[in-house]
C-alpha atoms as a PDB file:
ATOM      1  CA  UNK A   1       0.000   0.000   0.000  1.00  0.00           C
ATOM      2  CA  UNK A   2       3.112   2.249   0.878  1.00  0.00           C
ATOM      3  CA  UNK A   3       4.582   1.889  -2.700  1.00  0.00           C
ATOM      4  CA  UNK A   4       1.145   2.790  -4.873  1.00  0.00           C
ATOM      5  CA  UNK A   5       0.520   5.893  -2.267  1.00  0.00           C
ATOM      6  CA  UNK A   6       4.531   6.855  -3.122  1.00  0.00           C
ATOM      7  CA  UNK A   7       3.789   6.369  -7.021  1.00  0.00           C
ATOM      8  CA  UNK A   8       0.553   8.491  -6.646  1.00  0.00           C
ATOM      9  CA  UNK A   9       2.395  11.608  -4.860  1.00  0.00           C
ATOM     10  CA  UNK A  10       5.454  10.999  -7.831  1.00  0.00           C
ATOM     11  CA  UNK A  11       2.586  11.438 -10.260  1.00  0.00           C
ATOM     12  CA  UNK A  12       0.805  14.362  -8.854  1.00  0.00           C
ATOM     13  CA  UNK A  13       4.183  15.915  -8.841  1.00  0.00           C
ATOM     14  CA  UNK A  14       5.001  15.557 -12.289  1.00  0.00           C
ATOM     15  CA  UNK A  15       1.605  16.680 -13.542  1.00  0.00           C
ATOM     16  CA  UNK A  16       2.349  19.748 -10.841  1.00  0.00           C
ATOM     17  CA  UNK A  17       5.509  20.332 -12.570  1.00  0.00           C
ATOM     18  CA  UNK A  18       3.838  19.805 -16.384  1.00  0.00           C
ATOM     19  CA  UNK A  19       0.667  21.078 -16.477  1.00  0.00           C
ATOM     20  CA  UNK A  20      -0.524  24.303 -14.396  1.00  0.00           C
ATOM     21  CA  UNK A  21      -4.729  24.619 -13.629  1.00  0.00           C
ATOM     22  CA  UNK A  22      -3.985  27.684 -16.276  1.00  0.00           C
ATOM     23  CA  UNK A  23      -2.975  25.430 -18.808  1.00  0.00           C
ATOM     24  CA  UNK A  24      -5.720  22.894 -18.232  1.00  0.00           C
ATOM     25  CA  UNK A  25      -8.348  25.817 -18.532  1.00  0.00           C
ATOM     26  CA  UNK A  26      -6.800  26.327 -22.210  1.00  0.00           C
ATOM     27  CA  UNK A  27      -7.172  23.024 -22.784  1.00  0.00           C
ATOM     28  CA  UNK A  28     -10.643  22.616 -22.369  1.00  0.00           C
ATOM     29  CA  UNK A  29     -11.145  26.021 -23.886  1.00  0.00           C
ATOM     30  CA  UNK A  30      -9.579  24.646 -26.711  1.00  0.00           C
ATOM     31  CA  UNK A  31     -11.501  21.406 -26.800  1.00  0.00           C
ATOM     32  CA  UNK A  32      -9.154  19.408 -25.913  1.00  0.00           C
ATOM     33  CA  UNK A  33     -10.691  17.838 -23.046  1.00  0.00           C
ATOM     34  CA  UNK A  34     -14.203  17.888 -21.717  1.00  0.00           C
ATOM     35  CA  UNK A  35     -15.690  20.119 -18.939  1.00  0.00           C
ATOM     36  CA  UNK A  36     -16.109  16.917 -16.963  1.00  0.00           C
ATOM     37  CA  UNK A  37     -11.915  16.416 -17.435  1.00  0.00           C
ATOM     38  CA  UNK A  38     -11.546  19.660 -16.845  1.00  0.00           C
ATOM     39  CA  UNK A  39     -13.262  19.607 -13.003  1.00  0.00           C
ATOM     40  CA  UNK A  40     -11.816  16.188 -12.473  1.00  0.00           C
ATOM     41  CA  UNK A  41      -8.132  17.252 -13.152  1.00  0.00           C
ATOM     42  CA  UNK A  42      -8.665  20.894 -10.918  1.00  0.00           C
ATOM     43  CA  UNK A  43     -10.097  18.340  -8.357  1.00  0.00           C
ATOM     44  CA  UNK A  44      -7.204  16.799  -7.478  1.00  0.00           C
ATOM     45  CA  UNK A  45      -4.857  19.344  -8.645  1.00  0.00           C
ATOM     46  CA  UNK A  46      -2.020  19.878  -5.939  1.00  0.00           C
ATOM     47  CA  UNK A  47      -2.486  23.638  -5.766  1.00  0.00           C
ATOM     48  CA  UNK A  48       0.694  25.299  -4.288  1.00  0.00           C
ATOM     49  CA  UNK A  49      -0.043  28.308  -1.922  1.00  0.00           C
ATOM     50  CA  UNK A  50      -0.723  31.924  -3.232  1.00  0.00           C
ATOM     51  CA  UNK A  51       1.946  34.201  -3.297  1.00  0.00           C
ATOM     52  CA  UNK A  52       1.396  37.487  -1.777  1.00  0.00           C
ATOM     53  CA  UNK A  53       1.169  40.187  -4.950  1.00  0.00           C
ATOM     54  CA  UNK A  54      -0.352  43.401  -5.418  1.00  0.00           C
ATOM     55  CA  UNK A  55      -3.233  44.181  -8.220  1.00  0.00           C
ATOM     56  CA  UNK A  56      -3.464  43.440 -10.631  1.00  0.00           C
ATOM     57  CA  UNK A  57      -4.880  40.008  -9.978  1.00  0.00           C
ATOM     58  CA  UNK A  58      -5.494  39.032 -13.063  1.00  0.00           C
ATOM     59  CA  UNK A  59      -1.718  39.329 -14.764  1.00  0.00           C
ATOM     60  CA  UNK A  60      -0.581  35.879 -15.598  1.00  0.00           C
ATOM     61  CA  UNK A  61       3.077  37.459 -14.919  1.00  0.00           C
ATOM     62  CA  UNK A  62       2.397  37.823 -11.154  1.00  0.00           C
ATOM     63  CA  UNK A  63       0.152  34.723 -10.420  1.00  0.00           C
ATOM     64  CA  UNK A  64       1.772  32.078  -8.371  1.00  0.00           C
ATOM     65  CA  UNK A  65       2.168  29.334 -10.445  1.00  0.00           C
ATOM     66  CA  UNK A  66       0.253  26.839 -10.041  1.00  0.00           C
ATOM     67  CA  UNK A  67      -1.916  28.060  -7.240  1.00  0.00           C
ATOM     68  CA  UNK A  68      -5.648  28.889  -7.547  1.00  0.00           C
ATOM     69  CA  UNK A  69      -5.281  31.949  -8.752  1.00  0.00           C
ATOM     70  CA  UNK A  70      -4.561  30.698 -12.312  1.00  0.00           C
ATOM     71  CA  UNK A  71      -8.557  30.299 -11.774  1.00  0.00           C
ATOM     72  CA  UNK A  72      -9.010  33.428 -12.101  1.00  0.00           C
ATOM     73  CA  UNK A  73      -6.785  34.505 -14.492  1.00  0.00           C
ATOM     74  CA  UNK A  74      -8.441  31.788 -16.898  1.00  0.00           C
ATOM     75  CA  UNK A  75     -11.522  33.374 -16.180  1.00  0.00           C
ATOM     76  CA  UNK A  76     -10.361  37.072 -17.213  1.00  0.00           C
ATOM     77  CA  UNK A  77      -9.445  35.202 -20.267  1.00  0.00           C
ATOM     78  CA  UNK A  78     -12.224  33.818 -21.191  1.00  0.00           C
ATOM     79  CA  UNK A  79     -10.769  29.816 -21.327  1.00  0.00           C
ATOM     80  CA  UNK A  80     -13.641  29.850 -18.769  1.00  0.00           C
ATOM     81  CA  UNK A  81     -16.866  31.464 -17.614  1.00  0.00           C
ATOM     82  CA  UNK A  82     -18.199  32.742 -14.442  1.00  0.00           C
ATOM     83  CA  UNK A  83     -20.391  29.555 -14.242  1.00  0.00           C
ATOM     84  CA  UNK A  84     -17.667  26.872 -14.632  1.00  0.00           C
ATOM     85  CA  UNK A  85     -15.628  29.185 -12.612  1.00  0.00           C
ATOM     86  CA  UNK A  86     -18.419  28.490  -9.469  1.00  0.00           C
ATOM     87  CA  UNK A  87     -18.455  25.069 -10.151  1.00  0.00           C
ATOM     88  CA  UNK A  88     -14.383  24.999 -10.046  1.00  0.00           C
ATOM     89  CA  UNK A  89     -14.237  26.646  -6.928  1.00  0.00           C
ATOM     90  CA  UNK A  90     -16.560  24.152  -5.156  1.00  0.00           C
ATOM     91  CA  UNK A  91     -14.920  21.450  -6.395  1.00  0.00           C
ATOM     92  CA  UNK A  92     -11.557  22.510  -5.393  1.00  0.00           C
ATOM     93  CA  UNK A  93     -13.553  23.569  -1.859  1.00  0.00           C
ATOM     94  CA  UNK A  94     -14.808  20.285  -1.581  1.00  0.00           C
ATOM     95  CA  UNK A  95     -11.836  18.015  -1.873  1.00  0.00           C
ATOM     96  CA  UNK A  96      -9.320  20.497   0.218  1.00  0.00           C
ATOM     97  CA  UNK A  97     -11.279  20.371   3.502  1.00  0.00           C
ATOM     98  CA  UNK A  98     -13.672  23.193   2.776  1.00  0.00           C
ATOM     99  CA  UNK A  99     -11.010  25.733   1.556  1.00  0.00           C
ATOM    100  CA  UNK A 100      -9.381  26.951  -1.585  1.00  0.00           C
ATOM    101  CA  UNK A 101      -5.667  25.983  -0.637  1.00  0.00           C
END
């Protein structure tokens, strides 16, 4: 049980390291995977903690990567709407004990 829980945190890592929740929103703006995917993979994303930055929020140059505030900056460009956005955030709520890490 040890070894598959090791190989799980490995594989989180590398998908941390590959693919940021930003990049994921493009994807599925891009139809490249569904919405379903989409809230799946930002599920279980390991979302590293916010930097502290000034406005404006929205500037991919000064959002921590990798941290929920690519959210929003997917959202100010329009890979998602305010809808999915919601629906994000809940699920992201949900499976980090009731708090967007």
């Amino acid at each position: 049980a040890y070894a598959g829980g090791m190989e799980m945190t490995v594989e989180r890592e590398v998908t941390r390291m590959t693919t940021t929740p930003l990049e994921l929103t493009r994807q599925y703006s891009d139809g490249e995977i569904s919405r379903a995917d989409l809230i799946a993979a930002l599920r279980a994303f390991p979302f590293v903690a916010r930097e502290r930055i000034a406005p404006p929020f929205d500037d991919p140059a000064v959002t921590t990567r990798g941290s929920f505030e690519e959210i929003g900056t997917a959202l100010a460009c329009d890979f998602i709407d305010d809808d999915l956005y919601e629906e994000i955030a809940d699920a992201v709520t949900e499976a980090n004990g009731g708090r967007i890490p």
